[in-house]
N, C-alpha and C. Protein backbone atom coordinates (compact mmCIF):
# COMPACT_ATOMS: atom_id res chain seq x y z
N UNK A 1 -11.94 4.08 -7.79
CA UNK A 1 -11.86 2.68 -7.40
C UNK A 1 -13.19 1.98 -7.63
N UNK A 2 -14.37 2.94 -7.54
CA UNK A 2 -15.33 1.84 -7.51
C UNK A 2 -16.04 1.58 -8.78
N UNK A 3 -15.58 2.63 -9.75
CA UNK A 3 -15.65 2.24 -11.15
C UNK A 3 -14.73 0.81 -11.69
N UNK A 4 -13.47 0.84 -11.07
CA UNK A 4 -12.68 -0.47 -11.31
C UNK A 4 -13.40 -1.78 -10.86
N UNK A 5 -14.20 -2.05 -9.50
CA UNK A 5 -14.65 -2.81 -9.32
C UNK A 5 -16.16 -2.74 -10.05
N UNK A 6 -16.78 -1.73 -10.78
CA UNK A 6 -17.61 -2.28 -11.61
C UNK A 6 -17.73 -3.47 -12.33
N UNK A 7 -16.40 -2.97 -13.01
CA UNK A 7 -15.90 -3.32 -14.36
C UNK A 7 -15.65 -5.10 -14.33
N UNK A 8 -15.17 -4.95 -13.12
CA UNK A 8 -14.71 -6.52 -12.53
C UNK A 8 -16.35 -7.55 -12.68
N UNK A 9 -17.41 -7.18 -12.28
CA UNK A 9 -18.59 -7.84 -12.37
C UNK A 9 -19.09 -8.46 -13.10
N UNK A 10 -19.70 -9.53 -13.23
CA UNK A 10 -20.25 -10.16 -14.68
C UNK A 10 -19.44 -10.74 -15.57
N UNK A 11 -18.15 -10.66 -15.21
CA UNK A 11 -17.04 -11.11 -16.19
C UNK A 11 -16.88 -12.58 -16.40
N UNK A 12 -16.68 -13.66 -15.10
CA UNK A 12 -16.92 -14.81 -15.05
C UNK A 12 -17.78 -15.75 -14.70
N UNK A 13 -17.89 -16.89 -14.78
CA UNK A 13 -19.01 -17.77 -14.47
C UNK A 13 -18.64 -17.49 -12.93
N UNK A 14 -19.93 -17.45 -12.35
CA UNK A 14 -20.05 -17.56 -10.76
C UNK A 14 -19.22 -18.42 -9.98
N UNK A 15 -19.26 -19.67 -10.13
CA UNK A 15 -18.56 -20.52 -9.68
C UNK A 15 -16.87 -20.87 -10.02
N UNK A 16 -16.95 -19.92 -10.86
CA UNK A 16 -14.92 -19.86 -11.17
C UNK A 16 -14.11 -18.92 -10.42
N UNK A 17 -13.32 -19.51 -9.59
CA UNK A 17 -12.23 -18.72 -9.29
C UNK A 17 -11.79 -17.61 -10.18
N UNK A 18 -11.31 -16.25 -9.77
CA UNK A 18 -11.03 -15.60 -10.62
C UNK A 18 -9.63 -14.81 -9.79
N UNK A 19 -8.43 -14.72 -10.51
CA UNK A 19 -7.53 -14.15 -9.81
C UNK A 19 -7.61 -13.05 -10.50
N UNK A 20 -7.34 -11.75 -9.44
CA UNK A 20 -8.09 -10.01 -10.03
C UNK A 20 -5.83 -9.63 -9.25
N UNK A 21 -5.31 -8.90 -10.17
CA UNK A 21 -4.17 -8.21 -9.84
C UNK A 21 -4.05 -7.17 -10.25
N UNK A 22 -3.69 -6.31 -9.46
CA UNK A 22 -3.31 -4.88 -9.69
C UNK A 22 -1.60 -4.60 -9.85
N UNK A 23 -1.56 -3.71 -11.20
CA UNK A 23 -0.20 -3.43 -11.72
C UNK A 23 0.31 -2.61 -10.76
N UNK A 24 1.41 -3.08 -10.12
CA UNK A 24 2.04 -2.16 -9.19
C UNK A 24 3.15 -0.62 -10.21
N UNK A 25 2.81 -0.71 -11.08
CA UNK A 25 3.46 0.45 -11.85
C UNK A 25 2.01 1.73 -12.41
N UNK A 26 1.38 1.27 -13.09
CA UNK A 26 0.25 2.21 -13.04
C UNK A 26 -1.17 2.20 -12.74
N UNK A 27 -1.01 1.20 -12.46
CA UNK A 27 -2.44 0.73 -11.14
C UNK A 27 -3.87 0.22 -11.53
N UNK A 28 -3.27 -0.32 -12.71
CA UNK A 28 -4.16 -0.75 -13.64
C UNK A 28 -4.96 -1.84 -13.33
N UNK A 29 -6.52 -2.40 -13.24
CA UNK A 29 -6.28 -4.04 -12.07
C UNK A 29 -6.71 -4.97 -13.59
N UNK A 30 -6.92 -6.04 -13.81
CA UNK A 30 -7.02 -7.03 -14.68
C UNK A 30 -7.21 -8.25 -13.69
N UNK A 31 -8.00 -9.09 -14.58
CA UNK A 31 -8.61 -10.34 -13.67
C UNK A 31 -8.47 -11.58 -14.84
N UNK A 32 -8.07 -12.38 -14.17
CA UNK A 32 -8.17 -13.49 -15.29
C UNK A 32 -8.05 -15.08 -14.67
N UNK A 33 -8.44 -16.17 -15.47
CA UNK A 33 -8.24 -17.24 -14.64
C UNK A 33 -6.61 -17.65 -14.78
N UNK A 34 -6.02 -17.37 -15.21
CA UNK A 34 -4.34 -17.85 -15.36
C UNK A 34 -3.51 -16.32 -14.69
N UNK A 35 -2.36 -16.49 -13.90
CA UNK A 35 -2.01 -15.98 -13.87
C UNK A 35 -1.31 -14.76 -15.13
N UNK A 36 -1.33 -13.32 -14.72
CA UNK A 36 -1.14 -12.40 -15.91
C UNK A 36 -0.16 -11.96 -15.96
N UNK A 37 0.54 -12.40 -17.31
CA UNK A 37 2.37 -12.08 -17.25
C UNK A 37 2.26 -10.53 -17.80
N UNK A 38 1.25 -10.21 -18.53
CA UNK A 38 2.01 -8.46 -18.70
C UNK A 38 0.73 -7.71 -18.63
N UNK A 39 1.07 -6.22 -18.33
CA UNK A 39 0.19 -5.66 -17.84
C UNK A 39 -1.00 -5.16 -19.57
N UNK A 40 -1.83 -5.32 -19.20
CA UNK A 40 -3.18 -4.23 -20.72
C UNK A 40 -2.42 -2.87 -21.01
N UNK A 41 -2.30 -2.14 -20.36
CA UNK A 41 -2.28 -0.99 -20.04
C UNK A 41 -0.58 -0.33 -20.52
N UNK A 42 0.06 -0.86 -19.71
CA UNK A 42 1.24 -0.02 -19.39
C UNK A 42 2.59 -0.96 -20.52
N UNK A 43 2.25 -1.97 -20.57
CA UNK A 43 3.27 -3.19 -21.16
C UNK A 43 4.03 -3.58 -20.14
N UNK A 44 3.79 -3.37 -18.87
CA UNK A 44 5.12 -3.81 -17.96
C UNK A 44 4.88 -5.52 -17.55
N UNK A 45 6.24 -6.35 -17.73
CA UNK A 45 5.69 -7.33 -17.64
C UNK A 45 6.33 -8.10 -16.31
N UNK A 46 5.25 -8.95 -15.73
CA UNK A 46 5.12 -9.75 -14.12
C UNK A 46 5.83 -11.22 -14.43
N UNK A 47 6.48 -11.49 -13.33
CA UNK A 47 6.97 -12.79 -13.08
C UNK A 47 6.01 -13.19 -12.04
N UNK A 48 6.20 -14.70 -12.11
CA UNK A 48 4.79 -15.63 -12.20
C UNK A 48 4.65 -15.79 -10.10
N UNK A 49 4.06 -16.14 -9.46
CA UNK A 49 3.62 -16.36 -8.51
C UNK A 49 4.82 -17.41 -7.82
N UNK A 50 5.72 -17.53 -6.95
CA UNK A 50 6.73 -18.43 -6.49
C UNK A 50 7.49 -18.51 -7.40
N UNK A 51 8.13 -17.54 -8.14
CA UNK A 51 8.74 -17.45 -9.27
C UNK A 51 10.10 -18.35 -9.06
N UNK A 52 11.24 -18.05 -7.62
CA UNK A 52 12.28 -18.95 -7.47
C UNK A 52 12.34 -20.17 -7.23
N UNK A 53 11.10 -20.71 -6.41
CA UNK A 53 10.69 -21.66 -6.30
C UNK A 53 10.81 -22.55 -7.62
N UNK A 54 10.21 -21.45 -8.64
CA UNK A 54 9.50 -22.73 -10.19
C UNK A 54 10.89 -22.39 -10.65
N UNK A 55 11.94 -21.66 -10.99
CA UNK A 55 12.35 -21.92 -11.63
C UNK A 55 13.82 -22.58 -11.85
N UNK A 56 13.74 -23.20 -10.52
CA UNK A 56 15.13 -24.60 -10.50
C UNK A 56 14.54 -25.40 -11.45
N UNK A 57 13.42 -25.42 -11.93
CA UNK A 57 13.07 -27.14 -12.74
C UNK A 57 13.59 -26.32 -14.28
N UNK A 58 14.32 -27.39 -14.27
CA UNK A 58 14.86 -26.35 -15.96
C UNK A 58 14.25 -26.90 -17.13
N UNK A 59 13.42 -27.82 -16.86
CA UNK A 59 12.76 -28.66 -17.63
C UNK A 59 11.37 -27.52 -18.41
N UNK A 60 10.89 -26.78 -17.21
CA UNK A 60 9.72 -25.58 -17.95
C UNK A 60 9.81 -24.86 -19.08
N UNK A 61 9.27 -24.34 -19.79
CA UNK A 61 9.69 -22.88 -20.43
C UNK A 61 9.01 -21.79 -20.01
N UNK A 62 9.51 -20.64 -19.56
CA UNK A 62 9.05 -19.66 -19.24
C UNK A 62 7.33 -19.30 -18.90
N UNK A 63 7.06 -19.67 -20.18
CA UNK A 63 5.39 -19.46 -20.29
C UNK A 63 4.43 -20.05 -19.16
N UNK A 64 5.57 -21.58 -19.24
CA UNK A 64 4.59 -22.56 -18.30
C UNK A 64 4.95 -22.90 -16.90
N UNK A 65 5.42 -21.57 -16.56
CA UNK A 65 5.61 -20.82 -15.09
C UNK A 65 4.42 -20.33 -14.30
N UNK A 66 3.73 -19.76 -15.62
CA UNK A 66 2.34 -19.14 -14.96
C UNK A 66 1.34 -20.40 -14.67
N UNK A 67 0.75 -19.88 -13.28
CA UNK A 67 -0.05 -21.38 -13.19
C UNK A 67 -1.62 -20.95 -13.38
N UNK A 68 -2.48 -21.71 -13.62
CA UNK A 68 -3.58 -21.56 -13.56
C UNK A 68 -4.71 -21.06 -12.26
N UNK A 69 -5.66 -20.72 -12.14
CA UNK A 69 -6.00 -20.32 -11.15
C UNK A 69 -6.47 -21.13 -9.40
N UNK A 70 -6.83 -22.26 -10.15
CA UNK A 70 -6.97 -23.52 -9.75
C UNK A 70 -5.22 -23.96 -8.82
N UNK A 71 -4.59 -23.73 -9.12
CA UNK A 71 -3.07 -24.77 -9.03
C UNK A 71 -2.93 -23.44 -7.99
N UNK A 72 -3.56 -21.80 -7.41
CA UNK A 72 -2.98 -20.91 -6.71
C UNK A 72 -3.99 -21.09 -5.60
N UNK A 73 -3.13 -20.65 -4.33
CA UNK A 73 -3.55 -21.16 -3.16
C UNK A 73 -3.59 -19.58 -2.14
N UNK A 74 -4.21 -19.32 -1.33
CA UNK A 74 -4.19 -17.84 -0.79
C UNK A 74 -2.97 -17.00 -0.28
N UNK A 75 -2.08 -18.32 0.49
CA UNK A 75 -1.06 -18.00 0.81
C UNK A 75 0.34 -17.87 -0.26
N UNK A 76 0.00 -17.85 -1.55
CA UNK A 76 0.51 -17.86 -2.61
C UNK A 76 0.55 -16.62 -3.12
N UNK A 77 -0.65 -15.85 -2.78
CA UNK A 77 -0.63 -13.97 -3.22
C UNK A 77 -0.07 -12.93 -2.70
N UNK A 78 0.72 -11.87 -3.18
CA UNK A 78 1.29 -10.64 -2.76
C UNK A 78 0.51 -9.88 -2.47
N UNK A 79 -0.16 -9.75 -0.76
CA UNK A 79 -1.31 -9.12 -0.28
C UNK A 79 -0.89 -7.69 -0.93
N UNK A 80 -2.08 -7.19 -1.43
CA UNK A 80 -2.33 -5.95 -1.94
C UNK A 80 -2.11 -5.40 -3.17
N UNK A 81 -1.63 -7.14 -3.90
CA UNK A 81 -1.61 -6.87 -5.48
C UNK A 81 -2.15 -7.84 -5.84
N UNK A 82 -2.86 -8.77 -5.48
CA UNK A 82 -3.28 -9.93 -5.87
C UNK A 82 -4.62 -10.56 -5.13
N UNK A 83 -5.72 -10.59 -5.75
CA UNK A 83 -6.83 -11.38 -4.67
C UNK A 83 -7.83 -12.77 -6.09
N UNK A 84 -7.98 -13.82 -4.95
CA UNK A 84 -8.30 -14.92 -5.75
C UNK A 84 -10.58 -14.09 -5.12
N UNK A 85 -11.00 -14.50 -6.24
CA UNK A 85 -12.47 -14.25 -5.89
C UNK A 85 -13.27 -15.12 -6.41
């Protein structure tokens, strides 16, 4: 684990939000400012954050489900797969 959070360091500008998720299939973590539809590692791929919520608007396409990091709010994350930093 604490090699994973090495890895996490230095990656973004200080002052940017960074949403860090861990693949609940092989436990892989990845950090990025947009939410991450498929995993580096394994190929398994994630539906987006309030997924039923977004997707009555039929007006979206798929892609633009995922929201940016900015537009996610704390109470928006699946404690223990998801942390905003």
């Amino acid at each position: 684990m604490k090699k994973d959070v090495e890895s996490f360091q230095g990656t973004f500008a200080e002052n940017t939000k960074t949403l860090i998720k861990k693949c609940h299939c092989c436990g892989k973590m990845a950090e990025s400012l947009k939410e991450i539809e498929r995993c580096s590692t394994c190929q398994k791929s994630f539906l987006p954050l309030k997924y039923f919520e977004k997707i009555h608007d039929v007006h979206q396409q798929y892609a633009d489900l995922f929201s940016h990091v900015e537009e996610i709010d704390e109470k928006d994350l699946i404690k223990g797969l998801l942390v905003l930093w």
